[in-house]
N, C-alpha and C. Protein backbone atom coordinates (compact mmCIF):
# COMPACT_ATOMS: atom_id res chain seq x y z
N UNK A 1 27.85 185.93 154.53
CA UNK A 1 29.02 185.28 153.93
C UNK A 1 30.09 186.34 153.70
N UNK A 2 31.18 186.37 153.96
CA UNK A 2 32.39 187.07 153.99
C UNK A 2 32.51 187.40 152.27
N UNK A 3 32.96 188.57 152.25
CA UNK A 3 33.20 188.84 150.77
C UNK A 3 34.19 188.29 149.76
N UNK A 4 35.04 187.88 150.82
CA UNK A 4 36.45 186.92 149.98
C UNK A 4 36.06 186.09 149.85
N UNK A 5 35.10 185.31 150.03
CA UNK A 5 34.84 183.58 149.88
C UNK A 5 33.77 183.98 148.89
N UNK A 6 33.10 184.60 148.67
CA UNK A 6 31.88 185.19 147.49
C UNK A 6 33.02 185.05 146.73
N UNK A 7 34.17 186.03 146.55
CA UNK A 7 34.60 186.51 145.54
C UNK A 7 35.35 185.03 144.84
N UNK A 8 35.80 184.10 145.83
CA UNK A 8 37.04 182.76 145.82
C UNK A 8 35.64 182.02 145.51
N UNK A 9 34.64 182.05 145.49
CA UNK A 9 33.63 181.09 145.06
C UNK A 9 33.48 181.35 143.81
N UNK A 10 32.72 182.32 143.46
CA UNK A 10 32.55 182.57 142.25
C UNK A 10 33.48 182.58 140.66
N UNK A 11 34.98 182.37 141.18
CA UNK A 11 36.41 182.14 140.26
C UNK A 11 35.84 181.33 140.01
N UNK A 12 35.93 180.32 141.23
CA UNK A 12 36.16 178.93 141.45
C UNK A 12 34.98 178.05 140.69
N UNK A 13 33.91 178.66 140.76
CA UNK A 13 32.38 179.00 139.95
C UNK A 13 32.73 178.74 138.22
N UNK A 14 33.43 179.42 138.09
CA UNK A 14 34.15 179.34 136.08
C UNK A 14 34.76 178.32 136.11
N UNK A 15 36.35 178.30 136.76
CA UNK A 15 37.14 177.10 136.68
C UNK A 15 35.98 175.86 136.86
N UNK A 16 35.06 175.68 137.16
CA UNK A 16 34.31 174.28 137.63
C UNK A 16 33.47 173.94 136.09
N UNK A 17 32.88 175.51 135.80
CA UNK A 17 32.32 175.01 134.47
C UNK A 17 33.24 174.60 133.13
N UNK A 18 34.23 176.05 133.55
CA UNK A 18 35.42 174.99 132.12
C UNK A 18 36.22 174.04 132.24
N UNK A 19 36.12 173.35 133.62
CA UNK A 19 37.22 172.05 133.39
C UNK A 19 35.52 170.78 133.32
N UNK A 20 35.08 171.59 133.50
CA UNK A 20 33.38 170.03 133.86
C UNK A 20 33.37 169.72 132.27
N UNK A 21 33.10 170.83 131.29
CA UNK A 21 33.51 170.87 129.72
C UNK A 21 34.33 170.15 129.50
N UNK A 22 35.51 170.87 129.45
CA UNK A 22 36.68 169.99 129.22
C UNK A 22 36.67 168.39 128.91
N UNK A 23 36.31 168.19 130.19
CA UNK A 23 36.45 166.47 131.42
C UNK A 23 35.54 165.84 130.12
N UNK A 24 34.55 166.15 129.92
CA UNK A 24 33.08 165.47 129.32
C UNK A 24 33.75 165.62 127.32
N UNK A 25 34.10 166.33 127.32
CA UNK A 25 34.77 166.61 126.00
C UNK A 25 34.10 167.67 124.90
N UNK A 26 33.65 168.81 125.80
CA UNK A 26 33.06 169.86 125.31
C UNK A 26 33.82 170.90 125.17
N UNK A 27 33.19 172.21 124.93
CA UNK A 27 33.96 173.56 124.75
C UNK A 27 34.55 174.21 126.02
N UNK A 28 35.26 174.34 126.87
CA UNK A 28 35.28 174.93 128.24
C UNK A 28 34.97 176.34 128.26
N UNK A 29 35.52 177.23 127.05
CA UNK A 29 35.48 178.89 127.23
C UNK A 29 33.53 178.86 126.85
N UNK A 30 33.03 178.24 126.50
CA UNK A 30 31.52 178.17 125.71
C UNK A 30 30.77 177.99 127.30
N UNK A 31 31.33 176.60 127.92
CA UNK A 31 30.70 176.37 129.46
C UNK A 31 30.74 177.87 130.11
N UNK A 32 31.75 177.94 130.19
CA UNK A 32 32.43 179.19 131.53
C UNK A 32 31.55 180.33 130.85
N UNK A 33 31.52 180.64 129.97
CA UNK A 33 30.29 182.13 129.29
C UNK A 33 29.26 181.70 130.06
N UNK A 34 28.52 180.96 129.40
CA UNK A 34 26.81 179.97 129.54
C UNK A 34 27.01 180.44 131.09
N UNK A 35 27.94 179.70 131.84
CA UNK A 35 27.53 179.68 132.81
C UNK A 35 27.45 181.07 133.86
N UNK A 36 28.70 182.06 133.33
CA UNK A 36 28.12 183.34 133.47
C UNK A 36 27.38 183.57 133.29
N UNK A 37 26.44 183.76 132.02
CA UNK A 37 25.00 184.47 131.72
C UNK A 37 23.91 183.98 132.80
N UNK A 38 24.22 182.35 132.67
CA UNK A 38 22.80 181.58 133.72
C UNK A 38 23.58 182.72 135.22
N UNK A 39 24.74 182.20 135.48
CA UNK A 39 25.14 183.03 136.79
C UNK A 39 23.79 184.38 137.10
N UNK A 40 24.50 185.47 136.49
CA UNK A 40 24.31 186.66 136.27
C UNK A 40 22.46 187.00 136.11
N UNK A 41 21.86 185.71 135.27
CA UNK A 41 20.12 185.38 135.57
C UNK A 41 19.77 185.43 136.54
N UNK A 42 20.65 184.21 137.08
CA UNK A 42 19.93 183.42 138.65
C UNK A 42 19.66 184.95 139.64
N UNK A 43 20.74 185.17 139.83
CA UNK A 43 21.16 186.17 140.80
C UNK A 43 20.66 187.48 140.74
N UNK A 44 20.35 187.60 139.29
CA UNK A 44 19.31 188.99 138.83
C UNK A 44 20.36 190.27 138.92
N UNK A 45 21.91 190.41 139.22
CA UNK A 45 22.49 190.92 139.69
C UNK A 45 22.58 191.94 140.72
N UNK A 46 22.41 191.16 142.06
CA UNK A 46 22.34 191.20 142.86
C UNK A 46 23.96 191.01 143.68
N UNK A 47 25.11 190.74 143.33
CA UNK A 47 26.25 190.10 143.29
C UNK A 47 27.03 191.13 142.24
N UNK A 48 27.13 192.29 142.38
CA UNK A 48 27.39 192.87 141.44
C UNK A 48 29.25 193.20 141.55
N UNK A 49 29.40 193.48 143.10
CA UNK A 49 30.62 193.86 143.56
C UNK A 49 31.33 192.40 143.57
N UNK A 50 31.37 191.29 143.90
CA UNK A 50 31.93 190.12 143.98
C UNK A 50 31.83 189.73 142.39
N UNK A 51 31.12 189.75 141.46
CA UNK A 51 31.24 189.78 140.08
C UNK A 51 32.34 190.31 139.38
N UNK A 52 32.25 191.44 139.75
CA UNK A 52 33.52 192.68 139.37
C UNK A 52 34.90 191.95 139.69
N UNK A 53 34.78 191.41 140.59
CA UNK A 53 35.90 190.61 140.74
C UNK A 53 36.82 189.84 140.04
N UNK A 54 35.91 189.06 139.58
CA UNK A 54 35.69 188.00 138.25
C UNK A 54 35.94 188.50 137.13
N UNK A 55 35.74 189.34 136.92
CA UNK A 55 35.95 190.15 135.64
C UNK A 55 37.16 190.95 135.86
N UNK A 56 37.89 191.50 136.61
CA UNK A 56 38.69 191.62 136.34
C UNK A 56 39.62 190.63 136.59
N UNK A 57 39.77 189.83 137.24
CA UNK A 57 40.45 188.41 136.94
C UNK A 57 40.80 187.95 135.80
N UNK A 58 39.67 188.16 135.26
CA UNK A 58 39.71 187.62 133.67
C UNK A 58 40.49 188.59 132.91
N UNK A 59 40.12 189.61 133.05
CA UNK A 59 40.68 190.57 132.02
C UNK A 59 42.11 190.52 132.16
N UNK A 60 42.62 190.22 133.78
CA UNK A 60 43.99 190.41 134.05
C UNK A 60 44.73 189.23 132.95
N UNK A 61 44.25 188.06 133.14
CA UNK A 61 44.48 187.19 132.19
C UNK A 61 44.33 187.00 131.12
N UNK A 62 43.62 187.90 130.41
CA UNK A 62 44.01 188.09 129.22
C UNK A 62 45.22 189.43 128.57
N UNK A 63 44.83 190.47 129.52
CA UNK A 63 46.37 191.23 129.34
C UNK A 63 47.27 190.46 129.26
N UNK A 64 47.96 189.65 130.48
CA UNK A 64 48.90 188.62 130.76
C UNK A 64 49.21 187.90 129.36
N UNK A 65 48.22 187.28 128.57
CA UNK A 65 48.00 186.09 127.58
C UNK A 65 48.64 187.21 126.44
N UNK A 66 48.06 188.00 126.05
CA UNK A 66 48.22 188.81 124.81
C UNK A 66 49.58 189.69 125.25
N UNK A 67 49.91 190.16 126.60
CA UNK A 67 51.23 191.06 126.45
C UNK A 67 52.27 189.93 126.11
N UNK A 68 52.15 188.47 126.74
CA UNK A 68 53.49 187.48 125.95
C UNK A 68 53.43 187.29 124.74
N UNK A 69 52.01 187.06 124.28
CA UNK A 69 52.05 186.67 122.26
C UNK A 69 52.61 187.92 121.74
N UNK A 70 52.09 189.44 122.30
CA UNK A 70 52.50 190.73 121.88
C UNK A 70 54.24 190.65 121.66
N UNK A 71 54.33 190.51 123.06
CA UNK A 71 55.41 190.38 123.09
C UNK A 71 56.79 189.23 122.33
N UNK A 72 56.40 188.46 122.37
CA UNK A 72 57.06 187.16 121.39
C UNK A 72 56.98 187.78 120.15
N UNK A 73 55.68 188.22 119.34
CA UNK A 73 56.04 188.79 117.93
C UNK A 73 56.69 189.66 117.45
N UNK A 74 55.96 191.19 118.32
CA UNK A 74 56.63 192.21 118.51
C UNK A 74 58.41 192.32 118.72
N UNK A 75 58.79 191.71 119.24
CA UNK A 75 60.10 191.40 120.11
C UNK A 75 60.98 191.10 118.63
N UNK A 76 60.31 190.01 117.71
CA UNK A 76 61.06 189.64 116.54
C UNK A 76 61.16 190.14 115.15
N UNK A 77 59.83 191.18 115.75
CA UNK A 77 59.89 192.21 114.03
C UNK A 77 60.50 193.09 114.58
N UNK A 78 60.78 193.48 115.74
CA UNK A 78 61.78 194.81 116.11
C UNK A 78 63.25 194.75 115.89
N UNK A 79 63.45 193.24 116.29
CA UNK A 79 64.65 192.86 116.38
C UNK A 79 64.87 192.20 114.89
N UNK A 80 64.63 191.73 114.28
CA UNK A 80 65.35 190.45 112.94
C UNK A 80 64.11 191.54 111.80
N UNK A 81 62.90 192.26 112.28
CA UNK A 81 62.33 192.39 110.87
C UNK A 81 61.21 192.12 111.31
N UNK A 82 60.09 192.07 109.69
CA UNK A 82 59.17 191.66 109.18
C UNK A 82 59.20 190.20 108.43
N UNK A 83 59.30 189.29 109.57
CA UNK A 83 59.58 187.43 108.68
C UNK A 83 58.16 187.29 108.51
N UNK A 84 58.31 186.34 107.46
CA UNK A 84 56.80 185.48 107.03
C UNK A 84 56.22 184.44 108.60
N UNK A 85 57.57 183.90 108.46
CA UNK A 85 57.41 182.59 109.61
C UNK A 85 56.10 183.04 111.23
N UNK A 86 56.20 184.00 111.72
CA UNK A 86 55.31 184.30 112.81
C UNK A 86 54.37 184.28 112.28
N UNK A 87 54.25 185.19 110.99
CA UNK A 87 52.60 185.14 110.33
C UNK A 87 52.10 184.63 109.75
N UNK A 88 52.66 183.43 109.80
CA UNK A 88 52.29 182.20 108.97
C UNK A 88 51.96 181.15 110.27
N UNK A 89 52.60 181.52 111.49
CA UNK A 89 52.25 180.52 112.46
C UNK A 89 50.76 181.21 112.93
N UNK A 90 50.69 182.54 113.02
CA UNK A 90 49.52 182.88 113.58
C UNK A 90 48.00 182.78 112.92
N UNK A 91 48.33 182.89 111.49
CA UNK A 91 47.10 182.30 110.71
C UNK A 91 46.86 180.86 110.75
N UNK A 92 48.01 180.03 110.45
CA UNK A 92 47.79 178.35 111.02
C UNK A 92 47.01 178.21 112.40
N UNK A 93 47.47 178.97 113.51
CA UNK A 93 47.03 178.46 114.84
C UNK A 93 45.93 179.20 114.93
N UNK A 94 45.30 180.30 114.06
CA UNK A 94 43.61 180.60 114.43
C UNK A 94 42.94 180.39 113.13
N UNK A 95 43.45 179.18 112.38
CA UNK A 95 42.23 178.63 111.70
C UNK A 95 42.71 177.34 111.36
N UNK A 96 43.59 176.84 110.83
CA UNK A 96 44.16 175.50 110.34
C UNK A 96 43.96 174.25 111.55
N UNK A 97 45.54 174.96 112.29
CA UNK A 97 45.01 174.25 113.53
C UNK A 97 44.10 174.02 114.52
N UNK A 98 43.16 174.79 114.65
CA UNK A 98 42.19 175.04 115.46
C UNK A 98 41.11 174.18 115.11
N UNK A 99 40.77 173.99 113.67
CA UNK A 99 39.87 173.58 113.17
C UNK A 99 39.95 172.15 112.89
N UNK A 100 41.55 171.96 112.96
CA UNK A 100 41.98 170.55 112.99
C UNK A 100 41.78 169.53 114.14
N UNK A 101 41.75 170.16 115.68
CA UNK A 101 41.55 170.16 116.98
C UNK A 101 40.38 169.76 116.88
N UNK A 102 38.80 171.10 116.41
CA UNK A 102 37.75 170.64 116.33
C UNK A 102 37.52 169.23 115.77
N UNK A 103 37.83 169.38 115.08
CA UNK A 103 37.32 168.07 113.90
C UNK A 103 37.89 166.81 114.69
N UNK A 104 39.01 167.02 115.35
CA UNK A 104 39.31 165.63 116.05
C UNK A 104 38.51 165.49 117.54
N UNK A 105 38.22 166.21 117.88
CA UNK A 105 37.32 165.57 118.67
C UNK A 105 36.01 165.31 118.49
N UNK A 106 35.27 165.58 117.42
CA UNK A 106 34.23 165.01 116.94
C UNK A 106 34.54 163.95 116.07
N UNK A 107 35.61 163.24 116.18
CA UNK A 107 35.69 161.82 114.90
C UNK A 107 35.14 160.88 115.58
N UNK A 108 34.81 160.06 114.95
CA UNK A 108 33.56 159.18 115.65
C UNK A 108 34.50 158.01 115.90
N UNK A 109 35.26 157.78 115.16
CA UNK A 109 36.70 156.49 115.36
C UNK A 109 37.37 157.27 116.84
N UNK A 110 37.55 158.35 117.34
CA UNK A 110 38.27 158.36 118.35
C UNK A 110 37.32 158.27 119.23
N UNK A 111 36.03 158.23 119.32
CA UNK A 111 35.44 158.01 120.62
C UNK A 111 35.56 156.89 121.17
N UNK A 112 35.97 156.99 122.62
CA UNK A 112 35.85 155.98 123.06
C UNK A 112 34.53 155.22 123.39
N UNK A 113 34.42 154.10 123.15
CA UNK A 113 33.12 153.66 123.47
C UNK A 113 33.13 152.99 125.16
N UNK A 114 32.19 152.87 125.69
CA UNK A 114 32.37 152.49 126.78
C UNK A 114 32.16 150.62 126.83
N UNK A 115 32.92 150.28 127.75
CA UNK A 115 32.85 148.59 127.77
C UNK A 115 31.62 147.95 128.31
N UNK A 116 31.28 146.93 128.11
CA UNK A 116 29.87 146.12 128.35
C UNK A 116 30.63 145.62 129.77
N UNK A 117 29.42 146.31 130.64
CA UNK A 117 29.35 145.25 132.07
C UNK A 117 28.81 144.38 132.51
């Protein structure tokens, strides 16, 4: 098997477990781990160079993710100061809201139930 299609499989390998999550109404970043570790079992690492791949993929995307939040905050305490308002959004969005998210998708009133055939 050609090494680019190992490497375009195995992305493609994550994206499948965190949108399959997603779809079903589970955790996707929880799938996409799991399914690394089982990955990384199966294979005994054996797949070590096409792995590497993957990982830095990821990592690239999270540089990417954190240099814009870096950047968006950073950008406004350099420029206007030290405001409350960012750090008040960033504690809301990693616990308030987050937890608000959780909790709504476990409400038992929003599940949909499925229709009688």
């Amino acid at each position: 098997m050609a090494k680019g299609a190992l490497m375009g499989g195995l992305a493609a390998l994550a994206v499948l477990a965190y949108q399959g999550a997603v779809t079903v109404g589970g955790n996707g970043f929880i799938s996409a781990f799991a399914g690394g570790i089982l990955f990384g079992a199966a294979t005994r690492q054996r797949l070590a160079e096409p792995v590497q791949f993957t990982e830095t993929l990821g990592l690239a995307g999270s540089f990417v993710v954190w240099s814009i939040f870096g950047a968006l905050f950073v950008g406004e305490v350099l420029t206007r100061g030290l405001a409350a308002r960012p750090i008040i959004y960033t504690i809301l969005s990693s616990t308030v809201i987050r937890l608000r998210d959780l909790a709504g998708r476990h409400d038992p009133q929003r599940q949909q139930t499925p229709e009688p055939r």
